[in-house]
N, C-alpha and C. Protein backbone atom coordinates (compact mmCIF):
# COMPACT_ATOMS: atom_id res chain seq x y z
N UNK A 1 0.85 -1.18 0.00
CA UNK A 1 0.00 0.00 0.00
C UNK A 1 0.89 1.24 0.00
N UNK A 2 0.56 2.33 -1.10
CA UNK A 2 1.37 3.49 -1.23
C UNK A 2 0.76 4.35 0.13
N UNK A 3 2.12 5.07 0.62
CA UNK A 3 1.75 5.88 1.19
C UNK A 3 1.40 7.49 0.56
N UNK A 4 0.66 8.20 1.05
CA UNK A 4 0.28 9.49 0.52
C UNK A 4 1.51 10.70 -0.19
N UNK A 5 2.84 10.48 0.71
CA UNK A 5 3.65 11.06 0.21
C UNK A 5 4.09 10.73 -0.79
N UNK A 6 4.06 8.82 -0.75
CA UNK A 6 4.85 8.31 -2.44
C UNK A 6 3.86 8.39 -3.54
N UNK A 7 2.65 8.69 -3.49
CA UNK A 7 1.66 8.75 -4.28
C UNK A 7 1.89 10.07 -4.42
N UNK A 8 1.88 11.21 -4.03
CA UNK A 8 1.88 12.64 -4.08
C UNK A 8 3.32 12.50 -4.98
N UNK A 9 4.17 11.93 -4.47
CA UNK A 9 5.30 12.35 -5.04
C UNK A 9 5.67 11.63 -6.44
N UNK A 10 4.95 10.55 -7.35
CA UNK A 10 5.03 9.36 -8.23
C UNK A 10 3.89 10.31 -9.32
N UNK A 11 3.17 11.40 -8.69
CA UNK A 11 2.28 12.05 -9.89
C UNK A 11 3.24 12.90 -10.75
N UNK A 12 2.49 13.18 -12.17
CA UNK A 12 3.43 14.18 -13.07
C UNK A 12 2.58 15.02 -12.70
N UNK A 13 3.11 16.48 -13.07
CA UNK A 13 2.30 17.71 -13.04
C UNK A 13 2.42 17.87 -14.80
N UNK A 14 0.90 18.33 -14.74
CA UNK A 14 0.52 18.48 -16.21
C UNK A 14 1.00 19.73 -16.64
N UNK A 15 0.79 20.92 -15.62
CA UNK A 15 1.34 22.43 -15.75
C UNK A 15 2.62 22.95 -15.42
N UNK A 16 3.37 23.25 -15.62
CA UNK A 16 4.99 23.61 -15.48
C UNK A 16 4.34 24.40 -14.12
N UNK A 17 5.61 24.69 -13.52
CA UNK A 17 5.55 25.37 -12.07
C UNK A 17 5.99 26.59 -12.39
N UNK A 18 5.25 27.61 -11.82
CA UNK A 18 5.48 28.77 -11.92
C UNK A 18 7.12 28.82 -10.82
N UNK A 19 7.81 30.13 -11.74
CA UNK A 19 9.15 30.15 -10.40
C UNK A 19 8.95 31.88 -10.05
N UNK A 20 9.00 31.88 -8.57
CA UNK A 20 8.83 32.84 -7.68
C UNK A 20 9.82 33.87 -7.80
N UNK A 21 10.80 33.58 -8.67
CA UNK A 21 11.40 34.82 -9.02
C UNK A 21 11.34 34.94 -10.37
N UNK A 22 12.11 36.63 -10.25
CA UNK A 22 11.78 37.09 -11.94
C UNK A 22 10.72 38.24 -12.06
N UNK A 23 9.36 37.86 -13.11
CA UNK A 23 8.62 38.30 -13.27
C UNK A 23 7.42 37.95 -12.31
N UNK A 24 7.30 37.19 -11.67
CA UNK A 24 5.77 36.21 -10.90
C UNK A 24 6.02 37.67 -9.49
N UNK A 25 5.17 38.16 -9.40
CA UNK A 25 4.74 39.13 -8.47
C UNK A 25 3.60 38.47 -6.89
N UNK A 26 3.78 37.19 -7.09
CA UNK A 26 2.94 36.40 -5.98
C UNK A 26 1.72 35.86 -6.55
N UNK A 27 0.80 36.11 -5.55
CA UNK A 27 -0.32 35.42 -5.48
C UNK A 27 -1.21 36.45 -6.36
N UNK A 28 -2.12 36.03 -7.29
CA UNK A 28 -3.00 37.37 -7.94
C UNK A 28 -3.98 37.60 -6.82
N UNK A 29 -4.66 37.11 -5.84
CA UNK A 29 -5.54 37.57 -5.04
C UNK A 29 -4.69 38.26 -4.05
N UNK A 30 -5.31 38.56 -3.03
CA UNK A 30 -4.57 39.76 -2.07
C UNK A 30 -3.24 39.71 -2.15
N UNK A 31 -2.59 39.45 -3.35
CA UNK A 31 -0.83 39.91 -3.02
C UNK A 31 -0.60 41.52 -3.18
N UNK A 32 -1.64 41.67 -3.47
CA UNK A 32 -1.32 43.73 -2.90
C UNK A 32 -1.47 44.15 -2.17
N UNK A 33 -2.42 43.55 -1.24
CA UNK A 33 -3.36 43.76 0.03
C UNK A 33 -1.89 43.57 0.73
N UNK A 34 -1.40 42.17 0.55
CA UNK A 34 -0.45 41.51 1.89
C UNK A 34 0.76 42.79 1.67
N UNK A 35 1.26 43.26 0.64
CA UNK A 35 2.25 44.14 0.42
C UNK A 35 1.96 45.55 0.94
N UNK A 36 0.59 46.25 1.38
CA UNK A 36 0.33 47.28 1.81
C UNK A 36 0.20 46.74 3.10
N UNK A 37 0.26 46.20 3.28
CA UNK A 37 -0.16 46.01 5.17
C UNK A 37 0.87 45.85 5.64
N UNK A 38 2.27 45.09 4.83
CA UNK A 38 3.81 45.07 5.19
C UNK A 38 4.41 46.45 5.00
N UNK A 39 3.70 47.30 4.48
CA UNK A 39 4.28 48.56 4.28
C UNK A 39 4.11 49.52 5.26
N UNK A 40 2.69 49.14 5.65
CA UNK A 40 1.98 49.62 6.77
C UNK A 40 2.44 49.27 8.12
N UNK A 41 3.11 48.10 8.14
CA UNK A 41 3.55 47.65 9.51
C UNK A 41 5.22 48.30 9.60
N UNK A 42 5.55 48.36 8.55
CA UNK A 42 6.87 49.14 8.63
C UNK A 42 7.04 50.50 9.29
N UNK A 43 6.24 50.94 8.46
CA UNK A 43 5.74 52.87 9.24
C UNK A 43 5.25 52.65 10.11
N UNK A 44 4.63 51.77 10.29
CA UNK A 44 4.28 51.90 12.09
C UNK A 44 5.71 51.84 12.86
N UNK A 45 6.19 50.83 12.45
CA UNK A 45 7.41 50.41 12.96
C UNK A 45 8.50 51.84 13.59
N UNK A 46 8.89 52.28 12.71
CA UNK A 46 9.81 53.11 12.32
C UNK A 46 8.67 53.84 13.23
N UNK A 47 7.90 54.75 13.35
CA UNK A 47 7.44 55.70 13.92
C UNK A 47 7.13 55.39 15.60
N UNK A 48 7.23 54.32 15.40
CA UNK A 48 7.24 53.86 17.13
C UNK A 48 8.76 53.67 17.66
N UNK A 49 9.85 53.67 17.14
CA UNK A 49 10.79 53.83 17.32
C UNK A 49 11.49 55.17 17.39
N UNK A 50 11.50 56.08 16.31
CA UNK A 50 10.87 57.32 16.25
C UNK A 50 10.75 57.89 17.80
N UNK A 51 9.29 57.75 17.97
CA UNK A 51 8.81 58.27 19.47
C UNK A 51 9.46 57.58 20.60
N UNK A 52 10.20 56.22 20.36
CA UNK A 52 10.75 55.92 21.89
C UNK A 52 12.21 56.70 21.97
N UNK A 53 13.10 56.86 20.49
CA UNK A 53 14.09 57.63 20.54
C UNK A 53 13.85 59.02 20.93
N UNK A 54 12.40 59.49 20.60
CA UNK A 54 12.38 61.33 21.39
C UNK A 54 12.29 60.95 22.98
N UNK A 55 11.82 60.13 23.83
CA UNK A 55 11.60 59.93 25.05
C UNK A 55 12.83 59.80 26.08
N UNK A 56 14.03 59.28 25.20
CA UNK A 56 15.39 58.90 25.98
C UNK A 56 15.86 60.58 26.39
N UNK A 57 16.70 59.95 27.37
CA UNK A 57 17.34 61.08 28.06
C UNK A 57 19.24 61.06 27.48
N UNK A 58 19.95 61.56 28.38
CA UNK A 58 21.19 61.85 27.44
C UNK A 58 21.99 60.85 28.29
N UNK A 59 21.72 59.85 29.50
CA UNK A 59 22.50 58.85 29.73
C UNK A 59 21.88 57.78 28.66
N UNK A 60 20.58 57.65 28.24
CA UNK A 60 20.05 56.67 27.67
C UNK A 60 20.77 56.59 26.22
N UNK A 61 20.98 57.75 25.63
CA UNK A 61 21.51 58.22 23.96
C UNK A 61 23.03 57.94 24.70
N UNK A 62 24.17 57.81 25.29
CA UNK A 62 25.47 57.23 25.53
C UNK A 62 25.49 56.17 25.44
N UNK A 63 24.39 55.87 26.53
CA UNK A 63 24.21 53.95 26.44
C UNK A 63 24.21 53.52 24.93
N UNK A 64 23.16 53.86 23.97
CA UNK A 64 23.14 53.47 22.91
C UNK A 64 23.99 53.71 22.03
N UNK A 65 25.03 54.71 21.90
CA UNK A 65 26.31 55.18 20.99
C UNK A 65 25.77 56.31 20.59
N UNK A 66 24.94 57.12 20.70
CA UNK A 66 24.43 57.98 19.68
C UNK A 66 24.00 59.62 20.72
N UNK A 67 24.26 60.91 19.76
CA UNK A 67 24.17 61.96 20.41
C UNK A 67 22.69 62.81 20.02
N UNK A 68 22.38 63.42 20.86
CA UNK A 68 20.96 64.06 20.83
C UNK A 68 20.64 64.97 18.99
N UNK A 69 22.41 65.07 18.47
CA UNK A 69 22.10 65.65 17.37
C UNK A 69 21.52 64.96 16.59
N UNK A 70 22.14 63.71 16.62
CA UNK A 70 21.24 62.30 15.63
C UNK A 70 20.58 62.09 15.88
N UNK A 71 20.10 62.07 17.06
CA UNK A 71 18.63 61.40 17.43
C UNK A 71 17.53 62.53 16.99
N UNK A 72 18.04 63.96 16.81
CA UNK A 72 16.97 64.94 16.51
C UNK A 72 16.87 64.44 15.25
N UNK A 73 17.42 64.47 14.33
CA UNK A 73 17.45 64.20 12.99
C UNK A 73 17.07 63.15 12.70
N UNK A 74 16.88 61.83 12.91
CA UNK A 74 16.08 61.07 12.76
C UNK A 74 14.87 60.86 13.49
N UNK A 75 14.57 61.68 15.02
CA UNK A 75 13.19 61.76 14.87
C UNK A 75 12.09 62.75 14.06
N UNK A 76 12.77 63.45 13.63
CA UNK A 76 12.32 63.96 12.56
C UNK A 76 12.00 63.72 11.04
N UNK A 77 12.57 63.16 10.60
CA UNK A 77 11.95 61.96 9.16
C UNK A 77 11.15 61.82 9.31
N UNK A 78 10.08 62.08 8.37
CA UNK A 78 8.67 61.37 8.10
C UNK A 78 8.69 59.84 7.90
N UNK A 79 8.16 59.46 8.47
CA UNK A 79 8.01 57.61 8.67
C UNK A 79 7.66 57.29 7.54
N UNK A 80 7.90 57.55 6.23
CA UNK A 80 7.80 56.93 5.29
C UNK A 80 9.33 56.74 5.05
N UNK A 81 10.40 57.82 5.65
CA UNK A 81 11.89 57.36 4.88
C UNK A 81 12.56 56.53 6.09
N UNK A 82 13.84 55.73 5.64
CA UNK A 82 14.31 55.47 6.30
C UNK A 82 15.28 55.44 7.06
């Protein structure tokens, strides 16, 4: 008695396999949806980081390597750049 994997695996495929790189842009149903919501979780991202870097104090910005001039300047970027 075949098992399911050797049966799964003993079939031909009638249709060539699409390959995920190149031109193939994903899935045609929500693969735009899933790409705006990863875009969306990014800017969130970045902007919540953003606001925890305005909150530190100037032992907290040593601890991390970095001086209040940088930290102004990147909390300032609009959360779309990076």
């Amino acid at each position: 008695m075949h098992t399911i994997s050797t049966i799964a695996g003993s079939r031909r495929r009638t249709t060539p396999r699409r390959r995920l790189s190149g031109g193939h842009r994903g899935p045609r149903r929500g693969g735009w949806l899933m790409r705006v919501l990863m875009i969306l979780a990014v800017w969130q991202a970045r902007a919540d980081d953003r606001s925890q870097l305005a909150q530190m104090d100037s032992h907290q910005l040593r601890d991390i390597g970095c001086g209040w001039f940088e930290i102004e300047a990147e909390i300032h970027k609009p959360f779309w750049r990076a």
